[in-house]
C-alpha atoms as a PDB file:
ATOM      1  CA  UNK A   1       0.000   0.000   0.000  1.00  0.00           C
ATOM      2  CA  UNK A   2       1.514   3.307  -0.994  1.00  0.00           C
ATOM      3  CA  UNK A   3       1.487   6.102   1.497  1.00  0.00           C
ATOM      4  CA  UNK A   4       0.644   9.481   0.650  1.00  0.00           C
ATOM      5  CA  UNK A   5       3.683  11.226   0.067  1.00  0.00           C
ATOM      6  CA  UNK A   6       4.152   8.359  -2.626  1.00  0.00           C
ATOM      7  CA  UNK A   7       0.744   8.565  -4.387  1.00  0.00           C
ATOM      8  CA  UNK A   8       1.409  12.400  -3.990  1.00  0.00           C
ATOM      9  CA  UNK A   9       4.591  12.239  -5.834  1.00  0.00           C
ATOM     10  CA  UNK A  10       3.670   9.750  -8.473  1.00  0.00           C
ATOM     11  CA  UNK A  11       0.466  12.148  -9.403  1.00  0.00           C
ATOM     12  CA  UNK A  12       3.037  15.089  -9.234  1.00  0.00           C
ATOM     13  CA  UNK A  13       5.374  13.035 -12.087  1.00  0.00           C
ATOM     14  CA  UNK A  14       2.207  12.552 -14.166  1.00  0.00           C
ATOM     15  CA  UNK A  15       1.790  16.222 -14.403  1.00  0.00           C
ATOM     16  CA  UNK A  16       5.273  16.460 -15.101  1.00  0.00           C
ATOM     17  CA  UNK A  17       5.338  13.665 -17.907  1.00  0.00           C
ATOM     18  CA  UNK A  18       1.724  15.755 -19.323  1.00  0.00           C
ATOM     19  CA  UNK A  19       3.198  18.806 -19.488  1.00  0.00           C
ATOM     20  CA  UNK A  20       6.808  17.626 -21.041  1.00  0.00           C
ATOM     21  CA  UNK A  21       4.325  15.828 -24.075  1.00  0.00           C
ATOM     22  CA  UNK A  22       2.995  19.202 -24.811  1.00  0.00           C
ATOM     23  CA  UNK A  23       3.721  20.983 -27.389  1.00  0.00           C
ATOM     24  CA  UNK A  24       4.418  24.500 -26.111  1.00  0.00           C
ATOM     25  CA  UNK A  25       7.944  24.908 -25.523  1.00  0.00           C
ATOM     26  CA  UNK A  26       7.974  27.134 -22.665  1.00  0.00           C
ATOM     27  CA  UNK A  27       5.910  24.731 -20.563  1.00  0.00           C
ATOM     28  CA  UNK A  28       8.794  22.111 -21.332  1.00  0.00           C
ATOM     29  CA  UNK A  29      11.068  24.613 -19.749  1.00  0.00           C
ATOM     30  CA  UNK A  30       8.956  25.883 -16.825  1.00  0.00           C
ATOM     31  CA  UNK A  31      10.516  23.873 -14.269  1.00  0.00           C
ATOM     32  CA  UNK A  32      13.544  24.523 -15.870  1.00  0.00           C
ATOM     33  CA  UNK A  33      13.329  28.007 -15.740  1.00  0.00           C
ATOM     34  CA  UNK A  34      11.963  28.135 -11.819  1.00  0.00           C
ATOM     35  CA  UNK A  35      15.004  25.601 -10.730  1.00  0.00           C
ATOM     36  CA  UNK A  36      17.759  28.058 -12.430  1.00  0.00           C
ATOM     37  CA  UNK A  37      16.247  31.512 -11.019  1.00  0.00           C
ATOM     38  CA  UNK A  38      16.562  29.887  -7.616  1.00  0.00           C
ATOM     39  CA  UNK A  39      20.394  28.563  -8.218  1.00  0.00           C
ATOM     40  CA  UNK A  40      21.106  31.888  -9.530  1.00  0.00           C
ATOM     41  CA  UNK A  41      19.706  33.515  -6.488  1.00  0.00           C
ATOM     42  CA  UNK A  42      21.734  31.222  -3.877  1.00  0.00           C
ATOM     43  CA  UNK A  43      24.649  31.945  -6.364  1.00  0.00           C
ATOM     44  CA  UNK A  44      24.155  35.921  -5.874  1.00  0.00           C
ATOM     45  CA  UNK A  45      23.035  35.377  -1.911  1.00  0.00           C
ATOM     46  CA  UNK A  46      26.339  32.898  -0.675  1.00  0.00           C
ATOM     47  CA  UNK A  47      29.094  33.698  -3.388  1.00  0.00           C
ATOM     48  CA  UNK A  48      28.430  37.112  -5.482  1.00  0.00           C
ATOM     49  CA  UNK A  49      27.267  39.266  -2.416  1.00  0.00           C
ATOM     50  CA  UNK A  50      29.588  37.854   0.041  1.00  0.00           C
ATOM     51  CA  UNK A  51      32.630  38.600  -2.439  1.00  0.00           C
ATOM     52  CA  UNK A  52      31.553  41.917  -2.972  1.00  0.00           C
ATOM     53  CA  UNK A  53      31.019  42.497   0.648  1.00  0.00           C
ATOM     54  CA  UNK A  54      34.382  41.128   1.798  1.00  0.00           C
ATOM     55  CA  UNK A  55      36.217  42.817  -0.652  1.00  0.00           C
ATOM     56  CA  UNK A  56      34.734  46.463  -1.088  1.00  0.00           C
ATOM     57  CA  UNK A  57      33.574  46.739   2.304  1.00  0.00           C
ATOM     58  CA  UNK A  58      30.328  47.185   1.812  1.00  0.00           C
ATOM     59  CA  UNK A  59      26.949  45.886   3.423  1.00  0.00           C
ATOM     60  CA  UNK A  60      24.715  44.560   0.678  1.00  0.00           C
ATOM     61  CA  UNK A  61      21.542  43.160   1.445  1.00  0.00           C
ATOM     62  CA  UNK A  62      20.575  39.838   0.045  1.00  0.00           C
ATOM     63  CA  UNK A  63      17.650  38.971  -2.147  1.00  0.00           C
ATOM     64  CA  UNK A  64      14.629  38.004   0.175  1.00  0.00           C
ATOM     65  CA  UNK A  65      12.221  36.009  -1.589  1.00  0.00           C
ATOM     66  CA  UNK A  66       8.858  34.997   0.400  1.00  0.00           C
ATOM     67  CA  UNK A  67       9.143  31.484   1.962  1.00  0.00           C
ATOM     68  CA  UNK A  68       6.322  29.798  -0.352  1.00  0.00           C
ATOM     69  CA  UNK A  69       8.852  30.825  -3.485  1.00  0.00           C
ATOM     70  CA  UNK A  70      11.364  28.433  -1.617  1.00  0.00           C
ATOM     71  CA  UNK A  71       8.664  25.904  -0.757  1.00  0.00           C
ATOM     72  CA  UNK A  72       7.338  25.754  -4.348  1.00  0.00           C
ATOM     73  CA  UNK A  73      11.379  25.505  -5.614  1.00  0.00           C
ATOM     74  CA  UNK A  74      11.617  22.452  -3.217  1.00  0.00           C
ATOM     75  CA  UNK A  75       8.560  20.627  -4.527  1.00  0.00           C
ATOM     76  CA  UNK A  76       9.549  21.354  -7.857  1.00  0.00           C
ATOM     77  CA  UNK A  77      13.042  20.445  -7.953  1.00  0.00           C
ATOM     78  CA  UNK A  78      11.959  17.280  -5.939  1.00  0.00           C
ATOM     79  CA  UNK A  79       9.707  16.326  -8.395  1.00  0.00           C
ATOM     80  CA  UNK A  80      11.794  17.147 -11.290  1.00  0.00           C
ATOM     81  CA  UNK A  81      14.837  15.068  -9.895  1.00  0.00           C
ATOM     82  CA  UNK A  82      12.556  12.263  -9.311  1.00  0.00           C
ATOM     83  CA  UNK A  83      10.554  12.447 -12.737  1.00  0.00           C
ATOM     84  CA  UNK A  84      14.269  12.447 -14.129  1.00  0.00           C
ATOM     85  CA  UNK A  85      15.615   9.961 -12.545  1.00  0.00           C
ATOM     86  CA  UNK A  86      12.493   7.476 -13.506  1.00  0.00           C
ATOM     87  CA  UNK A  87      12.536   8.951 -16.726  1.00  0.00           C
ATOM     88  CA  UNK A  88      16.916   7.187 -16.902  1.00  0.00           C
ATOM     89  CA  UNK A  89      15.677   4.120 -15.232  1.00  0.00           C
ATOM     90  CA  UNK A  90      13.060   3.465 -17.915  1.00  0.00           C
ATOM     91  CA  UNK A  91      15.123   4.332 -20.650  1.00  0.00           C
ATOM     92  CA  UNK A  92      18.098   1.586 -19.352  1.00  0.00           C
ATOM     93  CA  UNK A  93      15.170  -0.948 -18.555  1.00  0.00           C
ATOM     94  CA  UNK A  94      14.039  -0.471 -22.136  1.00  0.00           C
ATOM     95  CA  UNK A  95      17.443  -1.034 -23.494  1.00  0.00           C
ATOM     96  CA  UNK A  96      18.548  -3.765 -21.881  1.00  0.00           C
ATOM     97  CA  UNK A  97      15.008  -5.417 -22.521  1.00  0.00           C
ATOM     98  CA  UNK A  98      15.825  -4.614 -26.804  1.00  0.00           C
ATOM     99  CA  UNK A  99      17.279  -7.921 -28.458  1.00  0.00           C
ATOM    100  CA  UNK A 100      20.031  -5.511 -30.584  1.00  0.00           C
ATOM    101  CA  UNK A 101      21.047  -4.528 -27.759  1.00  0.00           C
ATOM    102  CA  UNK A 102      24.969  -4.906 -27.085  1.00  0.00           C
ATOM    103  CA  UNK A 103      25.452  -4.971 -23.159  1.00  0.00           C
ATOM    104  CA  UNK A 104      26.852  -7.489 -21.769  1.00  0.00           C
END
């Protein structure tokens, strides 16, 4: 019996999957595009700003964003990595399963 997290994350990969069959490009890179503007933001917050700070001496605020940004980049990289990662599985399982195949 799967618990709820699971069934929540499996329904959250069939989204995923739905969307990637679309054909509307920027939906493809959605999660994409969310994922990166959070890197970039940790990038600017722990190495950029710090750098600056140390060596011009000044005090620069970081970039607050509101908690639920973070929350939502969690969920969404979570699910990404996980639709991903099936996504690899799959594709090995399928070609190992093919009769050309050459692995030994």
């Amino acid at each position: 019996m799967q618990s709820f997290q699971e069934k929540e994350i499996e329904a959250k990969a069939k989204v995923m999957i739905a969307e990637l069959n679309q054909d509307d490009n920027y939906t493809k890179r959605a999660r994409p595009t969310v994922l990166y503007a959070g890197i970039i933001i940790m990038l600017i917050n722990n190495v950029i700003l710090p750098w600056i700070s140390y060596f011009k001496g000044l005090q620069i605020p970081p970039i607050n964003l509101p908690s639920e940004f973070w929350l939502a980049w969690g969920g969404i990289a979570s699910v990404y990595s996980f639709g991903r990662s099936k996504e690899k599985l799959l594709n090995i399982k399928h070609t190992l399963q093919r009769p050309d195949s050459n692995i030994d």
